[in-house]
C-alpha atoms as a PDB file:
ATOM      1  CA  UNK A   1       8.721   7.160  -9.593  1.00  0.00           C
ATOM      2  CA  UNK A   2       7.006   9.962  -8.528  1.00  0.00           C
ATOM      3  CA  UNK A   3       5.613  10.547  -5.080  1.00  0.00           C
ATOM      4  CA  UNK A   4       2.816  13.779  -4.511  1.00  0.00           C
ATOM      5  CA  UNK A   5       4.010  15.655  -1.582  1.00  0.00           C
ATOM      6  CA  UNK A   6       0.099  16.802  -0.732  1.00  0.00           C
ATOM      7  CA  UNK A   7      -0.896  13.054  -0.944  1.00  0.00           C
ATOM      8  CA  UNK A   8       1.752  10.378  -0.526  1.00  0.00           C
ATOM      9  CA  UNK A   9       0.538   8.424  -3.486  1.00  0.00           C
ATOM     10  CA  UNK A  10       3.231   6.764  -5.462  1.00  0.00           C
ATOM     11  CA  UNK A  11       2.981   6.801  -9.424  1.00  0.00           C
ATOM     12  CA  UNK A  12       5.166   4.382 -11.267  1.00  0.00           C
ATOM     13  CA  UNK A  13       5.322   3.810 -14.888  1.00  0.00           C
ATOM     14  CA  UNK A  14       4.172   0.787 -13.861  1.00  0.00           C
ATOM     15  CA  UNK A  15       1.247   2.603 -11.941  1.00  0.00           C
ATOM     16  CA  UNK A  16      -0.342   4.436 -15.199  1.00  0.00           C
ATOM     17  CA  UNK A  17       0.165   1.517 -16.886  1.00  0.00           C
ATOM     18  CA  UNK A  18      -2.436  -0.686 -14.739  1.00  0.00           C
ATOM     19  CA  UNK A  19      -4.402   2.442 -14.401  1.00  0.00           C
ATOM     20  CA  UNK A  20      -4.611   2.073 -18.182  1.00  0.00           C
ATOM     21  CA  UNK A  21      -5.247  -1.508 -18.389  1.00  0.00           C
ATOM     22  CA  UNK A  22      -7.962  -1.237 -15.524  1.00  0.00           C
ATOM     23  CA  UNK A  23      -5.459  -3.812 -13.363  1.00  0.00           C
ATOM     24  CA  UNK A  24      -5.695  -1.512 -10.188  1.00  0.00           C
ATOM     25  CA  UNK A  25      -7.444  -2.247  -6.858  1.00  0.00           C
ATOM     26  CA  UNK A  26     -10.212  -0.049  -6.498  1.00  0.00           C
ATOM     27  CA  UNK A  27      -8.618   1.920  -3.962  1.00  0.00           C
ATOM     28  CA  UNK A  28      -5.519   2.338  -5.890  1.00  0.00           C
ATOM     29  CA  UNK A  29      -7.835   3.342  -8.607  1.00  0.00           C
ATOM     30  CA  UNK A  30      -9.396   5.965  -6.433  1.00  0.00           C
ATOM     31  CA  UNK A  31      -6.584   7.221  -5.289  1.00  0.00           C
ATOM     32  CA  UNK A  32      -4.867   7.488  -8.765  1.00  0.00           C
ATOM     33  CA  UNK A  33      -7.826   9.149  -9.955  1.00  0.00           C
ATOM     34  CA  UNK A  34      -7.346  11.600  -6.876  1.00  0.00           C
ATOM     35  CA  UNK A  35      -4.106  12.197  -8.073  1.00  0.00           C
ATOM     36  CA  UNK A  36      -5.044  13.063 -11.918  1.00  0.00           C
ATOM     37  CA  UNK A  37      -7.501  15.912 -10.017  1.00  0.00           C
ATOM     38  CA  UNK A  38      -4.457  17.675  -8.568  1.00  0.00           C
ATOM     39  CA  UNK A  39      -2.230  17.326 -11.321  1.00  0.00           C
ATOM     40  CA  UNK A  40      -2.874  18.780 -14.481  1.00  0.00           C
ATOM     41  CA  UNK A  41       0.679  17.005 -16.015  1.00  0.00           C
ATOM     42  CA  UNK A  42      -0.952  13.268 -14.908  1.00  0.00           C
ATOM     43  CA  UNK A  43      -4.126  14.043 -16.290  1.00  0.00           C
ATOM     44  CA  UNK A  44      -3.802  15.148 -19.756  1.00  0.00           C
ATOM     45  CA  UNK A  45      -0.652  12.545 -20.169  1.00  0.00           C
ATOM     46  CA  UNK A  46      -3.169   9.692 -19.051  1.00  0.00           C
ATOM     47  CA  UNK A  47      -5.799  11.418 -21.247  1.00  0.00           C
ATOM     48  CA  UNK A  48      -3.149  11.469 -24.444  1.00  0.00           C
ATOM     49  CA  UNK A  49      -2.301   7.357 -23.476  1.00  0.00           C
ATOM     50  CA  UNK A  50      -5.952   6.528 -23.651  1.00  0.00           C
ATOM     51  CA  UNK A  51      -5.570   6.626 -27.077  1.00  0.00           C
ATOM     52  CA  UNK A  52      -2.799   4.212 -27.893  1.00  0.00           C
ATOM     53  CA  UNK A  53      -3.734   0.625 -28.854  1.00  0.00           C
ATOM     54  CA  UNK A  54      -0.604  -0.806 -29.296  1.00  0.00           C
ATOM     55  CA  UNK A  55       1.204  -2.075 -25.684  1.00  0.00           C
ATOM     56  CA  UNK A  56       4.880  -1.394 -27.216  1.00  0.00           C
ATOM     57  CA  UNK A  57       3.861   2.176 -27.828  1.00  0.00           C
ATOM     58  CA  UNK A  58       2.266   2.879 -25.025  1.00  0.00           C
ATOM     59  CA  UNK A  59       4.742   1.435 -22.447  1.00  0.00           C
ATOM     60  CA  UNK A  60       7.051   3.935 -24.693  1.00  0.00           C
ATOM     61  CA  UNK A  61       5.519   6.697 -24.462  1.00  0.00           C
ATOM     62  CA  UNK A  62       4.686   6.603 -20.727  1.00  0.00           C
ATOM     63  CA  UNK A  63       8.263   5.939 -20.226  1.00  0.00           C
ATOM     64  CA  UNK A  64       8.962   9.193 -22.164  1.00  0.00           C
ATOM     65  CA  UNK A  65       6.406  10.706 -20.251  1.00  0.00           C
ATOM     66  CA  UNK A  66       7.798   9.666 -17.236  1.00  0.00           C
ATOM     67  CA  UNK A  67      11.366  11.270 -17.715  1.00  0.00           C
ATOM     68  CA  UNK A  68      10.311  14.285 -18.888  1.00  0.00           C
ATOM     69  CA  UNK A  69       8.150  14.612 -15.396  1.00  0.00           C
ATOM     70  CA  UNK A  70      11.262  13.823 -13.808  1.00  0.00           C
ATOM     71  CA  UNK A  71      12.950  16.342 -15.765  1.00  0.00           C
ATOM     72  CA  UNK A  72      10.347  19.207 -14.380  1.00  0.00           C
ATOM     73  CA  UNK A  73      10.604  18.064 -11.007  1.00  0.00           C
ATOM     74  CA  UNK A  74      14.297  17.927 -11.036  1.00  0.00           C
ATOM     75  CA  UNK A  75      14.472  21.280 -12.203  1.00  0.00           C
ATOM     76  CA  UNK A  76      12.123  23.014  -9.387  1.00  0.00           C
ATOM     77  CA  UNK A  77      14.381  21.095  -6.812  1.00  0.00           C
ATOM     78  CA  UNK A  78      17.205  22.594  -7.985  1.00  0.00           C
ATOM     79  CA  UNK A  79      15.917  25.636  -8.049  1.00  0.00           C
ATOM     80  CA  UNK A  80      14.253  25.755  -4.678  1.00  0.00           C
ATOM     81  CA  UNK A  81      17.560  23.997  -3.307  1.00  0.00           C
ATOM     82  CA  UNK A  82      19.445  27.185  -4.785  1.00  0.00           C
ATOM     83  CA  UNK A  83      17.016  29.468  -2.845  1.00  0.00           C
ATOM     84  CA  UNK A  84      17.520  27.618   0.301  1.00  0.00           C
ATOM     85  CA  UNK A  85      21.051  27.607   0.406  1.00  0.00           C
ATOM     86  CA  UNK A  86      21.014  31.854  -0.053  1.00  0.00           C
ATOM     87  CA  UNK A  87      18.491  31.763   2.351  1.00  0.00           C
ATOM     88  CA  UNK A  88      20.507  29.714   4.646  1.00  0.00           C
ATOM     89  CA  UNK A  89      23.804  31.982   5.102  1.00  0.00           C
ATOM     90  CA  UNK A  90      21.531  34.704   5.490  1.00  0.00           C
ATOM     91  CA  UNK A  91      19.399  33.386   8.155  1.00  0.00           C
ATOM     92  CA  UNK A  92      22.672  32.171   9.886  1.00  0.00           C
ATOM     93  CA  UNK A  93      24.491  35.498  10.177  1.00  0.00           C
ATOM     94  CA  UNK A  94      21.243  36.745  11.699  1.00  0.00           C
ATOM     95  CA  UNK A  95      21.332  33.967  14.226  1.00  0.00           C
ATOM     96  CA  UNK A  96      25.024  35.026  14.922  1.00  0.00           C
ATOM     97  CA  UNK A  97      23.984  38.524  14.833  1.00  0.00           C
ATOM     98  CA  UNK A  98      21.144  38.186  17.626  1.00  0.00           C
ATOM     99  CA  UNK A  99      23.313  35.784  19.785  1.00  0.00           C
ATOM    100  CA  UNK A 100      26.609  38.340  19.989  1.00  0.00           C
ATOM    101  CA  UNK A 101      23.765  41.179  21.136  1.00  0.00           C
ATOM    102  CA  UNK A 102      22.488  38.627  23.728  1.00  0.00           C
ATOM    103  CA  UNK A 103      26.045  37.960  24.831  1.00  0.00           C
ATOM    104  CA  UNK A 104      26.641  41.549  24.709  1.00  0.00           C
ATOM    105  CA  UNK A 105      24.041  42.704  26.529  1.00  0.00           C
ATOM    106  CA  UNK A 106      24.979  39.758  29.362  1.00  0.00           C
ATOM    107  CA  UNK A 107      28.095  41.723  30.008  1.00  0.00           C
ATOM    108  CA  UNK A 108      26.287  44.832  30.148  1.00  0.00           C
ATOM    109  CA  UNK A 109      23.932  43.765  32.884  1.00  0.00           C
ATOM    110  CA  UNK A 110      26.340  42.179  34.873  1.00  0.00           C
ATOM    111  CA  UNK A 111      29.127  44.914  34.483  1.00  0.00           C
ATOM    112  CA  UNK A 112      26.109  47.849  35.406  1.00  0.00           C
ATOM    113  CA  UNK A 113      25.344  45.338  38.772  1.00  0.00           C
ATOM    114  CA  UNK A 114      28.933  45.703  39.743  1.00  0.00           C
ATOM    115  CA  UNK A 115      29.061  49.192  39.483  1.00  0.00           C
ATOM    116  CA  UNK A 116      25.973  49.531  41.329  1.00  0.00           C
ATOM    117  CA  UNK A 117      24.334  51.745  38.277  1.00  0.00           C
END
């Protein structure tokens, strides 16, 4: 299953296959449709499966379809997990960074206050 960040919507194998066989509600038809404008993948893949006439081959082929999607996506989370993690330890010795000159600059204040400066 794959769920579109931007809209929410939920495609299934099981989705493009009733999209296919015109089974969908109408708004589940609208909203799939929505989905094929913002994804370039969905819509040539549901363009391609228009063209099957045989339901064994087509319910094999969007299953292909649907790993290799998974595939992509898995990819660009790893990747953008890979980023976040080195952007993570840096971001935290900052934080560490700006807290020990806060803490510093306590001491500072409070030692110049004793010493009248």
């Amino acid at each position: 299953m794959l769920i579109n960040k931007h809209t929410k919507f939920l495609i299934s194998e099981e989705t493009i296959l009733h999209y296919l066989e015109g089974s969908l509600s109408e708004e589940a038809m609208h909203a799939f449709e929505e989905e094929m404008e913002t994804s370039s993948f969905l819509k040539d893949a549901v363009e391609g499966l228009e063209n099957f006439s045989d339901k064994q081959a087509l319910r094999a082929a969007v299953k292909q379809l649907h790993q290799q999607l998974r595939q992509r996506t898995q990819k660009k989370r790893q990747q953008r997990l890979i980023l976040f993690q080195q952007h993570q330890l840096q971001n935290m010795i900052i934080a560490i960074a700006i807290l020990l000159l806060i803490i510093l600059s306590i001491f500072v204040v409070h030692y110049a206050r004793q010493k009248g400066l």
